[in-house]
PDB file of N, CA and C in Angstrom:
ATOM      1  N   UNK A   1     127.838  60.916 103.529  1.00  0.00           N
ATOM      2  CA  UNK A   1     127.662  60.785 102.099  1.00  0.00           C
ATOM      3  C   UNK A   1     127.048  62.065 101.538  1.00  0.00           C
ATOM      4  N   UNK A   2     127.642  62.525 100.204  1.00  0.00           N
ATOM      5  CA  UNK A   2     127.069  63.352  99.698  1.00  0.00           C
ATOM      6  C   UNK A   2     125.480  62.877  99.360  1.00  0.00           C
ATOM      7  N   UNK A   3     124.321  64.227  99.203  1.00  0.00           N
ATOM      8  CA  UNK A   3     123.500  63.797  98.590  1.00  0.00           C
ATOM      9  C   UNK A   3     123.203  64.104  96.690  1.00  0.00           C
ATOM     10  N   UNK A   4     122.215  63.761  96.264  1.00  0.00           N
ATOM     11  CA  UNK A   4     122.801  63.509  94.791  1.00  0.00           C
ATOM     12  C   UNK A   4     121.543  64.131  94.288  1.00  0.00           C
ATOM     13  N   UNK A   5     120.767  65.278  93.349  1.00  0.00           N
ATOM     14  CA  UNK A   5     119.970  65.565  92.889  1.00  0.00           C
ATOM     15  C   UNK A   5     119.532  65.079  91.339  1.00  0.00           C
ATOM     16  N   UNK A   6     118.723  64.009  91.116  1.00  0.00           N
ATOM     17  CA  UNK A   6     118.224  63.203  89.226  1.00  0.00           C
ATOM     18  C   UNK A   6     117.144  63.741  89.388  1.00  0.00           C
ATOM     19  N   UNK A   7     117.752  64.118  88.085  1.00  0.00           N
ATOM     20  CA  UNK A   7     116.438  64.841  87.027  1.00  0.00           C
ATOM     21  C   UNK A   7     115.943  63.943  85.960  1.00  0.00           C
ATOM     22  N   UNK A   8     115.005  62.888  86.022  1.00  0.00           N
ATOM     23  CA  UNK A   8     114.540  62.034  84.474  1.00  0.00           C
ATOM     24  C   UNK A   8     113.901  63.329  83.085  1.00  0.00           C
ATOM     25  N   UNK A   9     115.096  62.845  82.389  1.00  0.00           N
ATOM     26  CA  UNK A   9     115.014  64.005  81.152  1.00  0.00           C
ATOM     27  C   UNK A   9     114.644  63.210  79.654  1.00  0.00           C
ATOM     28  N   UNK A  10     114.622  61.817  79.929  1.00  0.00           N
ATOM     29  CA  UNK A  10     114.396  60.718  78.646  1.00  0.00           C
ATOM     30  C   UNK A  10     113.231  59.792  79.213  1.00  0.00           C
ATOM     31  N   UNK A  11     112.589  59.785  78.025  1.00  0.00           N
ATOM     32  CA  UNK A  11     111.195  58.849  78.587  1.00  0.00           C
ATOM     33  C   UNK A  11     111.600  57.139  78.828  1.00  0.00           C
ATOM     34  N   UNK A  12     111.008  56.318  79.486  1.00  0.00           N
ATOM     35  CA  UNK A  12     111.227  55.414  79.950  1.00  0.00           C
ATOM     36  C   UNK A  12     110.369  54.075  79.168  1.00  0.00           C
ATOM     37  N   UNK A  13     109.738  54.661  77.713  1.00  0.00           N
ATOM     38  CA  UNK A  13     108.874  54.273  76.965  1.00  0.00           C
ATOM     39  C   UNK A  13     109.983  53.326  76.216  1.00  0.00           C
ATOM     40  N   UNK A  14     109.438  51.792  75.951  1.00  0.00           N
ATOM     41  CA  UNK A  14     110.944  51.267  74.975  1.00  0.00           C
ATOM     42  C   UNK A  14     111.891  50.780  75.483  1.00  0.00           C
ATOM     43  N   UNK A  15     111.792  50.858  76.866  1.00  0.00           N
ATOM     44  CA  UNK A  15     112.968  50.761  77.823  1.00  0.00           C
ATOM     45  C   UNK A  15     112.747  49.020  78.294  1.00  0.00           C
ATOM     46  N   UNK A  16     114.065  48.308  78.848  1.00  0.00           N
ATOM     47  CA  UNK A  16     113.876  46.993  79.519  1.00  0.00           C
ATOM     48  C   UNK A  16     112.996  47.339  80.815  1.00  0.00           C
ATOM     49  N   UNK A  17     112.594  45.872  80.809  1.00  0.00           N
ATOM     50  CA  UNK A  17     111.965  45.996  82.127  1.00  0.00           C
ATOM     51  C   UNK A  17     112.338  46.693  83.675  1.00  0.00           C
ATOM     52  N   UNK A  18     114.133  46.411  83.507  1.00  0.00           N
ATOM     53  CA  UNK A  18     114.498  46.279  84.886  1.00  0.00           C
ATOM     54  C   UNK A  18     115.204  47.536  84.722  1.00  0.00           C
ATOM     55  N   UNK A  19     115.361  48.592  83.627  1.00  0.00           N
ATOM     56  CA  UNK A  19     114.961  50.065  83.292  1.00  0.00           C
ATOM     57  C   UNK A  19     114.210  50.629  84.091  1.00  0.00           C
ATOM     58  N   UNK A  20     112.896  50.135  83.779  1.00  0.00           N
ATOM     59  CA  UNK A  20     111.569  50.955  84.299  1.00  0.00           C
ATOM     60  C   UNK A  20     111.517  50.770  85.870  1.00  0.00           C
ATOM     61  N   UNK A  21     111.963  49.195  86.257  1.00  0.00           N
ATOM     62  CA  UNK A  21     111.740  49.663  87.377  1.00  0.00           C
ATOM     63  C   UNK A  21     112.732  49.982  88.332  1.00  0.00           C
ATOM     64  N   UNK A  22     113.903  50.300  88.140  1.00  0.00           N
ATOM     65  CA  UNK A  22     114.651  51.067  88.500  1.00  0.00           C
ATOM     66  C   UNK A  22     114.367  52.518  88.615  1.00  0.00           C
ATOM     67  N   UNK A  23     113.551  53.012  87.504  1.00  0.00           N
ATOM     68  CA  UNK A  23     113.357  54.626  87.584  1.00  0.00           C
ATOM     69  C   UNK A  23     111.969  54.351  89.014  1.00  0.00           C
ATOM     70  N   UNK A  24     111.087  53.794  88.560  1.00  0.00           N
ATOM     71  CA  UNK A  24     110.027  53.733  90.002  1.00  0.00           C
ATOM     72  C   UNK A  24     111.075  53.631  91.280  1.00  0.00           C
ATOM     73  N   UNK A  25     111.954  52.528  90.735  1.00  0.00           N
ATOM     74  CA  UNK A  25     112.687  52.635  92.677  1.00  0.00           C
ATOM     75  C   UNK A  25     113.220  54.124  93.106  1.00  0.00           C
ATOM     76  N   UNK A  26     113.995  54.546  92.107  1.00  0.00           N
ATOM     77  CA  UNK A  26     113.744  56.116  92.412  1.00  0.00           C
ATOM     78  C   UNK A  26     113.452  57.382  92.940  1.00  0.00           C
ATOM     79  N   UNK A  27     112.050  56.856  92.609  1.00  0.00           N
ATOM     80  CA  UNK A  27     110.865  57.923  92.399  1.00  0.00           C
ATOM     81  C   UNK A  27     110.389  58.810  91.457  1.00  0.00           C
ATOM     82  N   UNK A  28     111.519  58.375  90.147  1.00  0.00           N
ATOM     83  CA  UNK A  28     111.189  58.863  89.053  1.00  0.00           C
ATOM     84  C   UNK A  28     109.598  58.485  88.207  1.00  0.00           C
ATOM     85  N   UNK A  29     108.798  59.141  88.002  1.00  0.00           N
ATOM     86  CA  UNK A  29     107.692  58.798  87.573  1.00  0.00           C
ATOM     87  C   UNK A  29     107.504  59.324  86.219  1.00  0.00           C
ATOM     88  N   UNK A  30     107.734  60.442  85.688  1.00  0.00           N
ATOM     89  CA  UNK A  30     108.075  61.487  84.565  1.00  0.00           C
ATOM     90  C   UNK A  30     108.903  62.237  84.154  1.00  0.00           C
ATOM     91  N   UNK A  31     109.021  63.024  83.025  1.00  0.00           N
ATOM     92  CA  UNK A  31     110.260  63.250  82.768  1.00  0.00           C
ATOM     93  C   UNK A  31     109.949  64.987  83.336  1.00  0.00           C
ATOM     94  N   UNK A  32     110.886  64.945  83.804  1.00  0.00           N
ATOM     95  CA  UNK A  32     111.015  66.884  84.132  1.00  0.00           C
ATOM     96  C   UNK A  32     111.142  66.333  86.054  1.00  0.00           C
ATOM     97  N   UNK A  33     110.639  65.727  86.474  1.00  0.00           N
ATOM     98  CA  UNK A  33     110.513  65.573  87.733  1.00  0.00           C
ATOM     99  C   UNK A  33     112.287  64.803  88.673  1.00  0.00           C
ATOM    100  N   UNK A  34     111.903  65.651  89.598  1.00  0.00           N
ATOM    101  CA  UNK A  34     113.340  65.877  90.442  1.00  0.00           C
ATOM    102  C   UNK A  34     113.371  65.260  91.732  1.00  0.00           C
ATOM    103  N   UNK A  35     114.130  64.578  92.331  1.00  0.00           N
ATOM    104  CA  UNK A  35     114.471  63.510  93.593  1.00  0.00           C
ATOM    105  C   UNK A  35     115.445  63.965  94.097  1.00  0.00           C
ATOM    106  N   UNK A  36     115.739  63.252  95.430  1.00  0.00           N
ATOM    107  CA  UNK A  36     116.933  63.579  95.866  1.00  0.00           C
ATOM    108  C   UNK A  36     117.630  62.552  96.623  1.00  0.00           C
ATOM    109  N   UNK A  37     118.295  62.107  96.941  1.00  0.00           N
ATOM    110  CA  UNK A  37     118.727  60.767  97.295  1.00  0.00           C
ATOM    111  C   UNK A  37     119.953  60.746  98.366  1.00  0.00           C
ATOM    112  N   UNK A  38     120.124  60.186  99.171  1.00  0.00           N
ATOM    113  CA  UNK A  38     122.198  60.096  99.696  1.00  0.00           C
ATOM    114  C   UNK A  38     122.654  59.047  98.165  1.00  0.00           C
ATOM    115  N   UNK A  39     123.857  59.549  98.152  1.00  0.00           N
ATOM    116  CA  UNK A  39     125.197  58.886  97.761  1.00  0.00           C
ATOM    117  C   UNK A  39     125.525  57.216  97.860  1.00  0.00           C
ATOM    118  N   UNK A  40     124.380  56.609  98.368  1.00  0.00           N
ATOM    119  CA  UNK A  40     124.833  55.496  98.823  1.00  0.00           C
ATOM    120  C   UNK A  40     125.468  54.423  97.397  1.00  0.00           C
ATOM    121  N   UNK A  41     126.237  53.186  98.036  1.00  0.00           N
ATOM    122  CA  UNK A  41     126.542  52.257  96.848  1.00  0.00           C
ATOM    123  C   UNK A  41     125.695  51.993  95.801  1.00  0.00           C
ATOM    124  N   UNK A  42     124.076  51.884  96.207  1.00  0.00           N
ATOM    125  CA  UNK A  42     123.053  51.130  95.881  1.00  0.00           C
ATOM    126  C   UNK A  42     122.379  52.003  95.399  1.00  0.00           C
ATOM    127  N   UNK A  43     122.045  53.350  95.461  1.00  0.00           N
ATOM    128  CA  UNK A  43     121.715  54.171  95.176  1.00  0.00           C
ATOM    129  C   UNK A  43     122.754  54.513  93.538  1.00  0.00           C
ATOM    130  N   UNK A  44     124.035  54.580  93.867  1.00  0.00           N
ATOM    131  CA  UNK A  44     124.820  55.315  92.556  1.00  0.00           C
ATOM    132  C   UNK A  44     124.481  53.716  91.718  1.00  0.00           C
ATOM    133  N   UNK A  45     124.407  52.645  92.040  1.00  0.00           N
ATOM    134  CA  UNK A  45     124.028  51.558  91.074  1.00  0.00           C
ATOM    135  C   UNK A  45     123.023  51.615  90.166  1.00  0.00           C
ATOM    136  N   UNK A  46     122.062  52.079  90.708  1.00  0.00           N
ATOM    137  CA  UNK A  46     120.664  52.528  90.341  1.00  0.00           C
ATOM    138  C   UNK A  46     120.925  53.612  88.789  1.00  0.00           C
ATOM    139  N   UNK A  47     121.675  54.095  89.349  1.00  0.00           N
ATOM    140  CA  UNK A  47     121.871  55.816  88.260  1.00  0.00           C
ATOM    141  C   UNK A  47     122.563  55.289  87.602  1.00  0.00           C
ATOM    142  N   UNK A  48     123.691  53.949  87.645  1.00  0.00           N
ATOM    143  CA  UNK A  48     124.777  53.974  86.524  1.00  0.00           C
ATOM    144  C   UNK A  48     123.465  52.791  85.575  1.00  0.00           C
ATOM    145  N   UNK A  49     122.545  52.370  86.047  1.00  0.00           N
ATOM    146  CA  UNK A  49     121.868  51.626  85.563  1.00  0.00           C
ATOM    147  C   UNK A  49     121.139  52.233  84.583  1.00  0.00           C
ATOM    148  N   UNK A  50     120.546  53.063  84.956  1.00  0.00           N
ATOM    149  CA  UNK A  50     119.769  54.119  84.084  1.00  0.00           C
ATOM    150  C   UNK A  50     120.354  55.630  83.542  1.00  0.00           C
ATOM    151  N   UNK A  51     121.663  55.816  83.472  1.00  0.00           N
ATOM    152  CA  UNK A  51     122.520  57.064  83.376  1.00  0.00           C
ATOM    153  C   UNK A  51     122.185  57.530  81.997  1.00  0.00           C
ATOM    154  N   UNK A  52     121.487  57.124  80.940  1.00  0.00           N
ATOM    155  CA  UNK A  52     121.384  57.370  79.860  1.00  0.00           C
ATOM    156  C   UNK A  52     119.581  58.364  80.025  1.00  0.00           C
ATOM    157  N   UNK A  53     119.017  58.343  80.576  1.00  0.00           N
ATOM    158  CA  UNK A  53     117.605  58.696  80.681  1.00  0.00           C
ATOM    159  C   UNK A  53     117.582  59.407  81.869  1.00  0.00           C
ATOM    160  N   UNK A  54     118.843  59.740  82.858  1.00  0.00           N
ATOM    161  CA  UNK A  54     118.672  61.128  83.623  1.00  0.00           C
ATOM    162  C   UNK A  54     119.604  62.083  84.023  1.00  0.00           C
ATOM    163  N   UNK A  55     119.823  63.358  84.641  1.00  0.00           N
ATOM    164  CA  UNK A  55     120.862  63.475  84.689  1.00  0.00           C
ATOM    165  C   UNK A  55     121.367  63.785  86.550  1.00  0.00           C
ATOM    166  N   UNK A  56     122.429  63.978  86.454  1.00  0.00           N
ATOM    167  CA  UNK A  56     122.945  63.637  88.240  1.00  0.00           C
ATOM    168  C   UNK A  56     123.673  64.703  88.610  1.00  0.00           C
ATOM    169  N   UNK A  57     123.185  65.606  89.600  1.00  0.00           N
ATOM    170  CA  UNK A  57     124.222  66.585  89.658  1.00  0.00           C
ATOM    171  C   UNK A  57     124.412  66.788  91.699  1.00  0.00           C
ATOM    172  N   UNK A  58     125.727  66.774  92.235  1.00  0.00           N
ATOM    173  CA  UNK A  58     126.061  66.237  93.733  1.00  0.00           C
ATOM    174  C   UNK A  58     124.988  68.158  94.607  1.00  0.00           C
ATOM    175  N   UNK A  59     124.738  67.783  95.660  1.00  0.00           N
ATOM    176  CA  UNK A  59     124.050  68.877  96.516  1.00  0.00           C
ATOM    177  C   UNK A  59     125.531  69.414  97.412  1.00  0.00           C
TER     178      UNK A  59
END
């Protein structure tokens, strides 16, 4: 699997619950801050969940 580099660039303030904690599953904690992840199913679920508040670019 490729791995996948998110950047949280939109605050998570305002957001549904299961928003926020999707960005914690993450490891998103703030905005500017960078993760890195595999490709997995469950993983790209996560990002299409929250795709509006980060952005995704493949390693």
């Amino acid at each position: 699997m490729a791995k996948v580099k998110i950047t949280q660039v939109r605050s998570k303030i305002r957001r549904p619950g299961n928003q926020k904690k999707t960005l914690e599953a993450l490891g998103l904690r703030r905005i500017g801050q960078v993760v890195e992840h595999e490709g997995t199913p469950s993983i790209m679920g996560m990002i299409k969940t929250v795709e509006h508040l980060i952005s995704v670019e493949e390693i």
